[in-house]
Protein backbone atom coordinates (compact mmCIF):
# COMPACT_ATOMS: atom_id res chain seq x y z
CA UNK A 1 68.86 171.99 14.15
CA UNK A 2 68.28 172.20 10.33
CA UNK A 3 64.85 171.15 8.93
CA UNK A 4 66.45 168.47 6.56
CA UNK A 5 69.09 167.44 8.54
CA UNK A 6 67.28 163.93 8.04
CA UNK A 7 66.59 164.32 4.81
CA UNK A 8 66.51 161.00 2.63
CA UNK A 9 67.08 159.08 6.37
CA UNK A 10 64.16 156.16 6.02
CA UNK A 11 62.89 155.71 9.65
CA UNK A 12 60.69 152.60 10.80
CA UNK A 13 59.12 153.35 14.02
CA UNK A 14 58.40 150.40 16.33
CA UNK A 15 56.93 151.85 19.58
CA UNK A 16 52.88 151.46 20.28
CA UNK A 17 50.47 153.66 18.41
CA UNK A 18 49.57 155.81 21.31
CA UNK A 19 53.46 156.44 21.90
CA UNK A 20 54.37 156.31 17.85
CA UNK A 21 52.86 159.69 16.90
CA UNK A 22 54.87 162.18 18.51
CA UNK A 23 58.60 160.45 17.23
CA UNK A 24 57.29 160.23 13.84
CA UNK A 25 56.07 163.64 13.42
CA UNK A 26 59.72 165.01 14.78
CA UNK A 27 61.45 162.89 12.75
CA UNK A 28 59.19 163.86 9.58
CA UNK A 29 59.75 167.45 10.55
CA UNK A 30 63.49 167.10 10.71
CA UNK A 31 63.24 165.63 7.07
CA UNK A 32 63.10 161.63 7.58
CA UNK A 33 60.85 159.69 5.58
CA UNK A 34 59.06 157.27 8.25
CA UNK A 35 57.03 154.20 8.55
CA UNK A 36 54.80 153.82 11.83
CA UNK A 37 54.94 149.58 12.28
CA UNK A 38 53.89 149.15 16.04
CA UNK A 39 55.85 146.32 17.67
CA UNK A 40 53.71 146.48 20.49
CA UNK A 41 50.14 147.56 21.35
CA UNK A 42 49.72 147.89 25.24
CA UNK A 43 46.17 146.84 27.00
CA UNK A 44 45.05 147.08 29.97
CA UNK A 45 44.36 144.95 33.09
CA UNK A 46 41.25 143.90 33.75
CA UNK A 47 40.99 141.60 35.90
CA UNK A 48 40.45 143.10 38.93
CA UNK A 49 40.90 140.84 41.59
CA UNK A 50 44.26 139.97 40.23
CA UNK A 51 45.24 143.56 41.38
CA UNK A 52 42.91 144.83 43.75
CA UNK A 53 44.41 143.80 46.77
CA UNK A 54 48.03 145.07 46.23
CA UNK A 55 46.82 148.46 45.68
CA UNK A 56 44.55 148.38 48.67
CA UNK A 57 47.34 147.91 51.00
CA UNK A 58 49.69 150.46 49.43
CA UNK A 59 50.55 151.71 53.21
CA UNK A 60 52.21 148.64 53.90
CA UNK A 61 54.77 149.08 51.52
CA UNK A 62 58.10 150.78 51.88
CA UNK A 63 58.80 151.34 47.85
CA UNK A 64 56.80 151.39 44.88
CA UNK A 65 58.90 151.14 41.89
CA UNK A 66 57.02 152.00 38.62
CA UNK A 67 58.82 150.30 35.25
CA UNK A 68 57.43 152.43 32.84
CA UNK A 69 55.33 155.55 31.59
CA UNK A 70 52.18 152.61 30.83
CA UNK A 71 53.20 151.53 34.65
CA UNK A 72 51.96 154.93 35.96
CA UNK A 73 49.68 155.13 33.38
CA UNK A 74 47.60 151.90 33.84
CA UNK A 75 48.61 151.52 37.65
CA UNK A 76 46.93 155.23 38.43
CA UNK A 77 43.79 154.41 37.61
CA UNK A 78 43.71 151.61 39.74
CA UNK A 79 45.66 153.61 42.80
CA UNK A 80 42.93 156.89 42.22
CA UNK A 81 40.21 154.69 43.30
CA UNK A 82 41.74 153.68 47.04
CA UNK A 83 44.33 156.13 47.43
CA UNK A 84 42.66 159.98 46.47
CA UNK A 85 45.40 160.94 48.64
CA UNK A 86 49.03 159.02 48.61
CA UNK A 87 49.63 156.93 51.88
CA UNK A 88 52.72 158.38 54.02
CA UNK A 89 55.84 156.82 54.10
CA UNK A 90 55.87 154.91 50.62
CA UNK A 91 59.17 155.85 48.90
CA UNK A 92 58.73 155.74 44.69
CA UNK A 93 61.22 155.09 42.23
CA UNK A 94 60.78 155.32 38.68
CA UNK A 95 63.03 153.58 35.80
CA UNK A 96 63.55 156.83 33.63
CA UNK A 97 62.89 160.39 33.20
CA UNK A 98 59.49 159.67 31.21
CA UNK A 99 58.35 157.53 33.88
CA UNK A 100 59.40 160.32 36.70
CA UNK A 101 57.33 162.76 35.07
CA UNK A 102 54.35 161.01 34.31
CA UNK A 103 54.34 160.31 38.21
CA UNK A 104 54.95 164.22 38.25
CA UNK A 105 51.38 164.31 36.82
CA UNK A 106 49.99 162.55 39.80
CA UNK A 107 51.83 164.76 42.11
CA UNK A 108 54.07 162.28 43.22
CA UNK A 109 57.94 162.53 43.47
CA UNK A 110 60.36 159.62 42.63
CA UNK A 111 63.89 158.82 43.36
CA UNK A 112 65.30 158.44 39.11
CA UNK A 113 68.72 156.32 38.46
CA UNK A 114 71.26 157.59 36.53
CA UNK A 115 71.11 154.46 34.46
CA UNK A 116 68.00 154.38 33.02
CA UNK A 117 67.25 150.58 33.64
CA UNK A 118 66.64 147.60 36.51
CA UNK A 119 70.12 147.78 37.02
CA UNK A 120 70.34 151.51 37.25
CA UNK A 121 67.42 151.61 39.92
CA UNK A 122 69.47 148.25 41.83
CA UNK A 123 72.07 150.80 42.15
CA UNK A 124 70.05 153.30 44.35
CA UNK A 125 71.05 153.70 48.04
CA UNK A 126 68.11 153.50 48.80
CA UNK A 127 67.41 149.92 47.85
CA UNK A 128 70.43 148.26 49.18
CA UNK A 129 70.01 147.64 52.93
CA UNK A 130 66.49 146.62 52.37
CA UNK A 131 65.90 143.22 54.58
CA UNK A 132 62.51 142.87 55.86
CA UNK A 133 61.02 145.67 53.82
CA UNK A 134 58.26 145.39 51.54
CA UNK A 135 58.51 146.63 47.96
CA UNK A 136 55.84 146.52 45.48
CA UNK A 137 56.60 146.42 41.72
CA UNK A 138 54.12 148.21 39.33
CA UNK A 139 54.65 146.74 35.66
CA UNK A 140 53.37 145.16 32.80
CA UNK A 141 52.66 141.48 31.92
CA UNK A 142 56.42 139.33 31.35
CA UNK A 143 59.56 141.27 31.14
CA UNK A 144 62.75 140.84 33.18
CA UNK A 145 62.90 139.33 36.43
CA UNK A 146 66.24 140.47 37.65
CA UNK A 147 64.75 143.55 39.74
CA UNK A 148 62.74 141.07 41.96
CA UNK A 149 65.13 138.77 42.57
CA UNK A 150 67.86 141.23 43.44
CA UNK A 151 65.64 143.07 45.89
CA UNK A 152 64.79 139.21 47.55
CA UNK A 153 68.02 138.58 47.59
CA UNK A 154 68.43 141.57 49.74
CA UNK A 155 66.26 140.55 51.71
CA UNK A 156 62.84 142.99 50.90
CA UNK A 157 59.30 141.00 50.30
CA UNK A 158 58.71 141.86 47.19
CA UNK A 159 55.13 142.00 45.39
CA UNK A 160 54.09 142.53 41.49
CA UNK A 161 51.15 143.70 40.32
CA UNK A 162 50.86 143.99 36.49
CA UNK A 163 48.83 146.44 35.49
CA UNK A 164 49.07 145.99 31.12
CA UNK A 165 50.05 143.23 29.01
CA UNK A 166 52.19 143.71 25.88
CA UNK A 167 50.18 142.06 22.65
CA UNK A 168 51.49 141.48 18.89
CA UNK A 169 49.33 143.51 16.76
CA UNK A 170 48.39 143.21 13.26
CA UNK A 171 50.35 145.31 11.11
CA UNK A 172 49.09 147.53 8.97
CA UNK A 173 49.37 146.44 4.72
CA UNK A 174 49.95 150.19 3.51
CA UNK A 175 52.72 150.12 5.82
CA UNK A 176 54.46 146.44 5.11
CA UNK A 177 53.77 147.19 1.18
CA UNK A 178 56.50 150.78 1.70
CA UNK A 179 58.70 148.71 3.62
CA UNK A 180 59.30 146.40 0.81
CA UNK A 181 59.27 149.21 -1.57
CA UNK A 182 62.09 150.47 0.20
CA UNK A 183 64.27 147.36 0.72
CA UNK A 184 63.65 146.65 -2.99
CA UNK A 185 65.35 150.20 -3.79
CA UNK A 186 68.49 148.95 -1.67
CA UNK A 187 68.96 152.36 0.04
CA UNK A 188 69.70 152.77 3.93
CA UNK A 189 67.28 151.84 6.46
CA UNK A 190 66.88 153.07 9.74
CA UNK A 191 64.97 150.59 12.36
CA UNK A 192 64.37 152.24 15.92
CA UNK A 193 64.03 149.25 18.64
CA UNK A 194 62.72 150.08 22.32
CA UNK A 195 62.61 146.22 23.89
CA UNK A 196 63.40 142.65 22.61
CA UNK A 197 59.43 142.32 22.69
CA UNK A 198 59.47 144.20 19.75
CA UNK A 199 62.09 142.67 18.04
CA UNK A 200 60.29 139.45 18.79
CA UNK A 201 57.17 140.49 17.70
CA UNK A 202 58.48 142.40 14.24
CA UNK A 203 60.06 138.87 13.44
CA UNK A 204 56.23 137.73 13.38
CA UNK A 205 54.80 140.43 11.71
CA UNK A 206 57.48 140.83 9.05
CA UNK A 207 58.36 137.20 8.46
CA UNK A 208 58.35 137.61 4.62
CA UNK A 209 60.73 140.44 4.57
CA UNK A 210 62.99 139.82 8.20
CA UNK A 211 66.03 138.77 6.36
CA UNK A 212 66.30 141.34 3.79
CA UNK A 213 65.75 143.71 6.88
CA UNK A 214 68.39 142.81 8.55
CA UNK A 215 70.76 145.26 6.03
CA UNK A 216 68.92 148.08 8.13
CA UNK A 217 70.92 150.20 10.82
CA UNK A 218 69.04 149.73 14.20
CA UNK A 219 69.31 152.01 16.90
CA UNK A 220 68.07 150.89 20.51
CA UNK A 221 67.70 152.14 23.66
CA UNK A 222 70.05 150.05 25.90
CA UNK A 223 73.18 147.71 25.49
CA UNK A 224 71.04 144.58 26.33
CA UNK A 225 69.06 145.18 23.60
CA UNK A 226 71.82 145.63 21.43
CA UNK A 227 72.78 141.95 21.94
CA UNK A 228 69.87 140.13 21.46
CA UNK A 229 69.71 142.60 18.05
CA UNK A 230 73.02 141.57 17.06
CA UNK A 231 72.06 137.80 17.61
CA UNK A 232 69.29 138.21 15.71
CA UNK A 233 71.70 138.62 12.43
CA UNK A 234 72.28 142.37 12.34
CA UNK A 235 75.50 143.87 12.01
CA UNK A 236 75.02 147.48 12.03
CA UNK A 237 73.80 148.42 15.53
CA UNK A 238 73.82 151.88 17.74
CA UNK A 239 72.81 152.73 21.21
CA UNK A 240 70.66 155.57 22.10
CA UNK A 241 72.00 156.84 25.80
CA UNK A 242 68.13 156.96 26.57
CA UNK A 243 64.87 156.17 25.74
CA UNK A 244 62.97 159.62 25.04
CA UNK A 245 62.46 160.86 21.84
CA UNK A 246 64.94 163.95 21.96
CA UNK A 247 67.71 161.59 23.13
CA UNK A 248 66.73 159.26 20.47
CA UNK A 249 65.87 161.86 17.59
CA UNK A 250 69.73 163.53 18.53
CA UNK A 251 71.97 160.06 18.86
CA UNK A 252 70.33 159.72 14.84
CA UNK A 253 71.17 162.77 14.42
CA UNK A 254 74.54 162.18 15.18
CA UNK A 255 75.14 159.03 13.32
CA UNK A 256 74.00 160.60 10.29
CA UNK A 257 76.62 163.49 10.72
CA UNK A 258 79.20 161.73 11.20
CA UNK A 259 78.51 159.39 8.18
CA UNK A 260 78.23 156.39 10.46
CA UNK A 261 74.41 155.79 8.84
CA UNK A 262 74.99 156.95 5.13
CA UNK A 263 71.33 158.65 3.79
CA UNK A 264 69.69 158.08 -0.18
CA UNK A 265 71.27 160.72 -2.48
């Protein structure tokens, strides 16, 4: 892949700081210009009674389904503590590849949809004849609600435990001041979305500019998303096939190759 191939492609990044760094310095290598304006800023649990328990009977679950890289992330230092080694006989499940190998980390193996969603892991064998078995869900604070009550519909007594909460942050002015700068100079803007909390929480953050922004391209990570983006007002809307940088960095790739997301001359 060329060095420039993104070169005059403007590029807000969305995802949390800690997350953030390693997208924008590919996509600066390959050429983009980017701004880093967080959506999100993940923090941890702390209460610890509102968790303790679930992760002290871990053996008494069938499944453990982790939602997301800050799932395993957050929800390991809380299973290192009771569990130094993992109980027999829990099955683990993780909502995409990132997820699967931070688990990988711990040692642990989990069963990976080929849609990288709720409804990809729904579609598992092994979470359809489920009645009577106990599944514990390790997330963050909100979100969906459709993998819970699926699996009780199934039958399976299911548990959640979350383990981070999603917060608005403050955005940074250096950053909000280059944004304008480049919406007053009209050319095309790239906005890369990861959840509808972020598009939430950028409609906060970036009140003074949000309909002006809405000229951008976006490019998101599932077809859900891609609704409640085109609701929002935008017309000019892409889905990445997955979440993980690479995937992401090549679907841009892609549109800009094929003309579909015209760069600054």
């Amino acid at each position: 892949m060329s060095e420039a191939i993104l070169q005059n492609v403007r590029v807000i990044v969305t995802r949390p700081p800690e997350q953030a760094q390693v997208l924008e310095n590919a996509l600066s290598a390959l050429g983009a210009d980017v701004i880093c304006i967080p959506g999100l800023v993940i923090l941890p649990t702390v209460d610890e009674w509102a968790i303790k328990q679930q992760f002290q009977d871990l053996d008494c679950y069938q499944h453990l389904i982790f939602t997301s890289v800050n799932a395993v992330r957050f929800g390991f230092q809380w299973i290192d503590r009771y569990w130094p080694q993992w109980p027999v006989g829990v099955h683990c499940y993780s909502v995409g590849p990132g997820t699967a190998s931070a688990l990988t980390e711990h040692h642990i193996h989990s069963q990976l949809p080929q849609q990288f969603s709720s409804e990809g892991l729904l579609a598992l064998p092994a979470l359809q004849g489920i009645k009577d078995q106990r599944v514990l869900i390790v997330k963050g604070h909100g979100g969906r609600t459709l993998l819970k009550e699926t699996l009780q519909e199934r039958g399976a007594q299911v548990s959640c435990v979350d383990v981070y909460s999603r917060v608005c942050p403050e955005p940074e002015p250096g950053a909000v001041t280059q944004l304008d700068v480049w919406l007053a100079e009209n050319n095309p803007i790239v906005l890369l979305l990861s959840s509808v909390d972020v598009l939430e929480n950028l409609k906060i953050q970036l009140a003074s500019s949000w309909n002006n922004l809405k000229k951008a391209f976006v490019l998101v990570i599932s077809e859900r998303i891609a609704q409640r983006v085109r609701l929002e007002g935008f017309t000019q809307v892409s889905v990445s096939p997955g979440p993980g940088n690479d995937i992401v960095i090549n679907t841009l790739v892609s549109l800009v190759e094929s003309g579909t997301i015209k760069t600054a001359k």
